[in-house]
Protein backbone atom coordinates (compact mmCIF):
# COMPACT_ATOMS: atom_id res chain seq x y z
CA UNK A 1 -16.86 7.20 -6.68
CA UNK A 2 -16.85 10.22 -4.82
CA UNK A 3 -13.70 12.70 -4.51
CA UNK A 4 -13.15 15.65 -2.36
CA UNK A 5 -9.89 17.30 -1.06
CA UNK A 6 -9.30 17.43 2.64
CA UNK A 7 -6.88 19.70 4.92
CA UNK A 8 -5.19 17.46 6.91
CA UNK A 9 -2.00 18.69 8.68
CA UNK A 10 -1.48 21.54 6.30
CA UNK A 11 -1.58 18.64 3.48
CA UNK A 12 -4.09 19.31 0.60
CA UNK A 13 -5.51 14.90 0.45
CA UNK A 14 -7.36 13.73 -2.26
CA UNK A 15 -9.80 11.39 -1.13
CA UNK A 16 -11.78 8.64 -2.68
CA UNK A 17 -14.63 6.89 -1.75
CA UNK A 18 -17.55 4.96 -2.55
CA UNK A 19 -19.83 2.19 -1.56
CA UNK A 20 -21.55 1.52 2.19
CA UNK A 21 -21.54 -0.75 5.05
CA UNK A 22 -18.03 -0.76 7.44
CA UNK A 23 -15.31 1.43 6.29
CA UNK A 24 -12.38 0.31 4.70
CA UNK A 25 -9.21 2.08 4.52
CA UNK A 26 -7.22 1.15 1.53
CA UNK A 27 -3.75 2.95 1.19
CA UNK A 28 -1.99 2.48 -2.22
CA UNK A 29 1.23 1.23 -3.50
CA UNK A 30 3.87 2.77 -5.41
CA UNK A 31 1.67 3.25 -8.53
CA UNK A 32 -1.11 5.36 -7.06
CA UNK A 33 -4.96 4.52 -6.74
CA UNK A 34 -7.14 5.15 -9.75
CA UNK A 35 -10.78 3.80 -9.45
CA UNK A 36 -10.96 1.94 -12.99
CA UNK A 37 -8.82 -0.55 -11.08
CA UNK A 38 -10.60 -4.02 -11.24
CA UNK A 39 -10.44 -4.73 -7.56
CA UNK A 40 -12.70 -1.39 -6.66
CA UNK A 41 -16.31 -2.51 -7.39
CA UNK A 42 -16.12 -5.55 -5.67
CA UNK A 43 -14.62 -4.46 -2.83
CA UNK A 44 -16.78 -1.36 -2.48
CA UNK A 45 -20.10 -3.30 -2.99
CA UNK A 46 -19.26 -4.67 0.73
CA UNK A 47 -17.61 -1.84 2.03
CA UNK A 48 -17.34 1.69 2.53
CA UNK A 49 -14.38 1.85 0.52
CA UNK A 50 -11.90 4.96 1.68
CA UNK A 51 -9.09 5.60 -0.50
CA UNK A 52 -6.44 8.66 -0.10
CA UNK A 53 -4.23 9.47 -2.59
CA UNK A 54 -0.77 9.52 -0.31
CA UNK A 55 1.19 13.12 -0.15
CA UNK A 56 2.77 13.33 -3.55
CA UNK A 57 1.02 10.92 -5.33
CA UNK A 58 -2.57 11.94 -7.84
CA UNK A 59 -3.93 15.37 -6.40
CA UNK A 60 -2.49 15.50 -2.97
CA UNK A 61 -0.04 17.98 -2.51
CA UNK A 62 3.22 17.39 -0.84
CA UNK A 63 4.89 19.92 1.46
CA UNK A 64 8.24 20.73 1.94
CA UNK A 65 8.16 19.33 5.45
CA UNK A 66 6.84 16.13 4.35
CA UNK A 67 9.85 13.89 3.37
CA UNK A 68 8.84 9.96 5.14
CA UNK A 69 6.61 7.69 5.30
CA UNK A 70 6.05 7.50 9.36
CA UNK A 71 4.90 11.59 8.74
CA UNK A 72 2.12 10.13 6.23
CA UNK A 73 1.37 7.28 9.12
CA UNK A 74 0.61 10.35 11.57
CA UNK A 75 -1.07 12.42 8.54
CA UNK A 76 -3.39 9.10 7.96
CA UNK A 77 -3.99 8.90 12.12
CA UNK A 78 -5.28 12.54 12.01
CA UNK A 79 -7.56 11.66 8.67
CA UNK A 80 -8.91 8.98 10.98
CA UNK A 81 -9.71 11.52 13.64
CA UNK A 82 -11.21 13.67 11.29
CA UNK A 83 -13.37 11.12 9.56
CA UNK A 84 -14.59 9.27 13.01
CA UNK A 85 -12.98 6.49 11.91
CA UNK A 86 -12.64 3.84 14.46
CA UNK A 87 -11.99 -0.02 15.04
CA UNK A 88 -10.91 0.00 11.49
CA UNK A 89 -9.84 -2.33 8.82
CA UNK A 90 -7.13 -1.52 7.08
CA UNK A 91 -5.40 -3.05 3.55
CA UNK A 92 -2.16 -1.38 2.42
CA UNK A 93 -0.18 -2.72 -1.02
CA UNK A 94 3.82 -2.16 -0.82
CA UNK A 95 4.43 0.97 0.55
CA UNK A 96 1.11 1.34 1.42
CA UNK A 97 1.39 -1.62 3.76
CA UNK A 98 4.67 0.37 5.04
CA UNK A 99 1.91 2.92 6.05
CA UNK A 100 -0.02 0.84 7.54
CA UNK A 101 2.06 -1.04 9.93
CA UNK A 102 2.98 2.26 10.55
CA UNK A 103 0.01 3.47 11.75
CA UNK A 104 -0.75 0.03 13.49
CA UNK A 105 2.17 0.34 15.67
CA UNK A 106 1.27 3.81 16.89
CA UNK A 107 -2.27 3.63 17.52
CA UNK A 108 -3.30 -0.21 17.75
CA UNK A 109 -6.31 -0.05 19.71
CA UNK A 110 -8.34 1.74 16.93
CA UNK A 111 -6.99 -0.68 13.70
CA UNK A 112 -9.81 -3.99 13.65
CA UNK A 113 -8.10 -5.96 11.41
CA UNK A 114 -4.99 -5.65 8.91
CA UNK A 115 -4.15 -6.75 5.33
CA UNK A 116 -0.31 -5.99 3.76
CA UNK A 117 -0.14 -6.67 0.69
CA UNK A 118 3.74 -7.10 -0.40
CA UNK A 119 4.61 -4.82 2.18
CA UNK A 120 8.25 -2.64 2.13
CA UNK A 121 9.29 -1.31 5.37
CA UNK A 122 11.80 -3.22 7.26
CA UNK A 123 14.86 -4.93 6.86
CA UNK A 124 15.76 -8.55 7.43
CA UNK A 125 18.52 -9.35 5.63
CA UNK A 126 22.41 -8.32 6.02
CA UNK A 127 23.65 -4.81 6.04
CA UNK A 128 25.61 -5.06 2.98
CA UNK A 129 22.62 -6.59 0.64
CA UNK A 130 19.26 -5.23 -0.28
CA UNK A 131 16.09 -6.70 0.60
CA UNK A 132 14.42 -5.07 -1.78
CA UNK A 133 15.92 -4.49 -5.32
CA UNK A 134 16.59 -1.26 -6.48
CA UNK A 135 13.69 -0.32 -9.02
CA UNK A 136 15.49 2.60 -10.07
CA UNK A 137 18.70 1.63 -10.72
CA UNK A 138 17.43 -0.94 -13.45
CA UNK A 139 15.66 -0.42 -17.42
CA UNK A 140 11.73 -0.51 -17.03
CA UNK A 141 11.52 -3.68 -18.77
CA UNK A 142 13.22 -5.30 -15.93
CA UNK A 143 11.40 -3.67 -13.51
CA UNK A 144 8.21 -5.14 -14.83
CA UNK A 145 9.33 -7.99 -14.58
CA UNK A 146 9.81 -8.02 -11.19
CA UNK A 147 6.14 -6.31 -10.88
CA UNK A 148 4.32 -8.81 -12.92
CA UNK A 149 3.40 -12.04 -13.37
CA UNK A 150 2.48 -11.42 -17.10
CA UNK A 151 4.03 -8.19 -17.96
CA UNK A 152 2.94 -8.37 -21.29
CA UNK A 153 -0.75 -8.23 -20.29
CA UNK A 154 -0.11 -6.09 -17.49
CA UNK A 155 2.26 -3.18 -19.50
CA UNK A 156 0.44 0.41 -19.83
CA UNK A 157 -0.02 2.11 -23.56
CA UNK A 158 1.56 5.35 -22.83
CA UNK A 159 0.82 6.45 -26.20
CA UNK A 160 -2.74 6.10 -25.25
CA UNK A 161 -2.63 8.20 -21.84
CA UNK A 162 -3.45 11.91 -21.52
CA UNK A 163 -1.13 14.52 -20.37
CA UNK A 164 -2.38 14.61 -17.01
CA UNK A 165 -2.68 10.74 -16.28
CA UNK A 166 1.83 10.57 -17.65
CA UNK A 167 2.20 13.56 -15.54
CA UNK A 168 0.76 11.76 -12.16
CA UNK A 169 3.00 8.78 -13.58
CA UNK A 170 5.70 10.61 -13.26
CA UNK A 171 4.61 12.43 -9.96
CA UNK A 172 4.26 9.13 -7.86
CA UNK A 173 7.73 7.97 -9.64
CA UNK A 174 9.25 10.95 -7.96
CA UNK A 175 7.33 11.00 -4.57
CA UNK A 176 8.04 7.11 -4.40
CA UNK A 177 11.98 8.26 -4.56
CA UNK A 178 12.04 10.90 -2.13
CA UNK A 179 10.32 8.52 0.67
CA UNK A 180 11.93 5.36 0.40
CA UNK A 181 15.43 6.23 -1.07
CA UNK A 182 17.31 6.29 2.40
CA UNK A 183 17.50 3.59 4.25
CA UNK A 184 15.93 2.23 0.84
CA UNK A 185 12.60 0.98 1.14
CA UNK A 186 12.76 0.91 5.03
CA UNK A 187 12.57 2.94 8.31
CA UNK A 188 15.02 0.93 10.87
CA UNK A 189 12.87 1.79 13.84
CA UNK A 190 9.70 0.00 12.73
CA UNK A 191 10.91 -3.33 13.44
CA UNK A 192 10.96 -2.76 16.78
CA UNK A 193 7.55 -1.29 17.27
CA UNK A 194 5.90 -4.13 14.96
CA UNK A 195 5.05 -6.25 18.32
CA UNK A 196 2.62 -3.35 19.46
CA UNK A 197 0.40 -4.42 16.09
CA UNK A 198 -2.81 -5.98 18.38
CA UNK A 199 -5.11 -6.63 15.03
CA UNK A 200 -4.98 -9.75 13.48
CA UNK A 201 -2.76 -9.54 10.00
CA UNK A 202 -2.96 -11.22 6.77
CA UNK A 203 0.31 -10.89 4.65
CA UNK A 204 -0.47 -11.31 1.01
CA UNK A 205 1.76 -11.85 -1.41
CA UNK A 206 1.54 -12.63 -5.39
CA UNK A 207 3.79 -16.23 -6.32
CA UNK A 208 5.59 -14.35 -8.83
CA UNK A 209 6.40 -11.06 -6.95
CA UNK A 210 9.99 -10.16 -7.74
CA UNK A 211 10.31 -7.53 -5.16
CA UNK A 212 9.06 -8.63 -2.23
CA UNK A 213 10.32 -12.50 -1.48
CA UNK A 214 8.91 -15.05 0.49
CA UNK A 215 11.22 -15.39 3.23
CA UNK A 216 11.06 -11.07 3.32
CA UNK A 217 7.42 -11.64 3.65
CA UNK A 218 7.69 -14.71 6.47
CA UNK A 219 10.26 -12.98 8.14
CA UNK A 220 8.34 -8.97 8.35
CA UNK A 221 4.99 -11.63 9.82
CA UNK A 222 7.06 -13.37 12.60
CA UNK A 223 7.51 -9.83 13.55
CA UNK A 224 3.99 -9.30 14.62
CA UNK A 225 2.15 -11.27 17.58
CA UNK A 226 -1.36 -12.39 15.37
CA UNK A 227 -0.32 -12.72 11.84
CA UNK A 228 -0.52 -14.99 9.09
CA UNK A 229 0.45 -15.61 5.02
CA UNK A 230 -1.27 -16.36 1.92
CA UNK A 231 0.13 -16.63 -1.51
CA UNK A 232 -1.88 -16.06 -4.60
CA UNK A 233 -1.24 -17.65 -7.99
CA UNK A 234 -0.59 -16.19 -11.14
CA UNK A 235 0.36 -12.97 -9.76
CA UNK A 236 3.26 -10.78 -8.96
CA UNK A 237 3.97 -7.97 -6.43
CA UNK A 238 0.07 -6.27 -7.48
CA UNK A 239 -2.11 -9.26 -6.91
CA UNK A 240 -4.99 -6.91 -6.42
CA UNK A 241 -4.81 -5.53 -10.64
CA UNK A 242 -3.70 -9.34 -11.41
CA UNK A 243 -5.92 -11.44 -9.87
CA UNK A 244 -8.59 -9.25 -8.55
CA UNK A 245 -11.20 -12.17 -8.07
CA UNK A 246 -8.74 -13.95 -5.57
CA UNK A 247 -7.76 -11.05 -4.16
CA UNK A 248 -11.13 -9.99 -3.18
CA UNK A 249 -12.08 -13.37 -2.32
CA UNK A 250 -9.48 -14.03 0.13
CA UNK A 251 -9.33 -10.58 1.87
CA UNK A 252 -13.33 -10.58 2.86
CA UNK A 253 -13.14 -14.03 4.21
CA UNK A 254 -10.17 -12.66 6.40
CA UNK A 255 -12.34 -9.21 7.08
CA UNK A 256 -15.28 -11.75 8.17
CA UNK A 257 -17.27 -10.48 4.98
């Protein structure tokens, strides 16, 4: 795994990458990228696998400009630019496939294919009831519940983390906040740009994910002209650290690996 730090828009972006063949852009969810995670190897042993930290989140510095997640879409286009990056495939987890329908709906002609994996970013239901529940408003416990389909297995030793890997913890907690608090974990514009997404789209989603539902996940893909939905077992809303094997399995066979 290789890391460097790239100017992009005035933005300081940690990048990871590693492994050959056709790039792959992978944009993180809520809990930052960290290349111990199971799902990295395999992946990168097919791909050139291109992971930036988002603005806020492990080294990448966040501006005072910077304050949603359609400026990290545009930040992400202009990485693409500057990497030669074209007729892409692209796999974004929770707000990370936020960023990537994002990006899709800009600039379509230069995304191959697409892979959201419990993807935020829209709302379906009524006004007056959230989509998406409120992580912050509830004890941790409860949120991993919601996360997880085995919280038990899945629950970090904090005692057993350095200084630096609680502070970036804490970081992403507070970058995650600033983006998404309002309209909470949405941007009411992007469901009206969703039908300019050309690439086909797989939506994943973990059986057990307590934040993002089915009939969220059914209703955000009816949004989108070429799309389709998976479910994988035994997982919640992070099938990729859950289930990494079916995860892997069923995102090449979409990619055409």
């Amino acid at each position: 795994m290789q890391a460097t730090t790239l100017k992009v828009a005035d933005v300081d972006l940690e990048l990871l990458e590693c492994g050959q063949g056709r790039a792959l852009l992978f944009l993180h969810g809520g809990g930052g990228f960290d290349a111990r995670q199971p799902f990295v190897d395999p992946l990168s042993a097919k791909r050139r696998l291109i992971a930036p930290s988002h603005p806020g989140f492990g080294k990448s510095g966040l501006p005072d400009w910077l304050e949603s997640v359609d400026d990290i879409a545009h930040i992400y286009l202009e990485l693409m630019d500057l990497l030669d990056l074209r007729d892409l495939d692209v796999i974004g987890c929770s707000i990370g496939g936020w960023i990537a329908a994002e990006m899709a709906t800009k600039s379509p002609e230069r995304i191959r294919r697409l892979v959201l994996v419990g993807p935020v970013g829209i709302k379906v239901g009524p006004a007056d009831k959230l989509d998406i529940p409120d992580i912050f408003a509830m004890p941790e416990d409860q949120v991993q519940k919601l996360l997880y389909h085995d919280p038990g297995r899945m629950k970090r030793d904090t005692a057993k983390m350095s200084d630096e890997e609680l502070a970036a913890v804490f970081r992403a907690r507070e970058t995650l906040a600033l983006l998404t608090w309002e309209p909470w974990m949405h941007n009411p514009k992007l469901k009206r740009r969703l039908h300019r997404i050309a690439a086909p789209t797989l939506f994943l989603r973990g059986e057990s994910d307590g934040v993002v539902s089915q009939a969220y996940l059914e209703a955000y893909s009816r949004l989108l002209p070429n799309a389709r939905t998976l479910t994988i077992e035994a997982a919640g809303h992070t099938p990729q650290l859950e289930q990494p094997a079916a995860f892997i399995d069923r995102v090449l066979e979409f990619l055409g690996d």
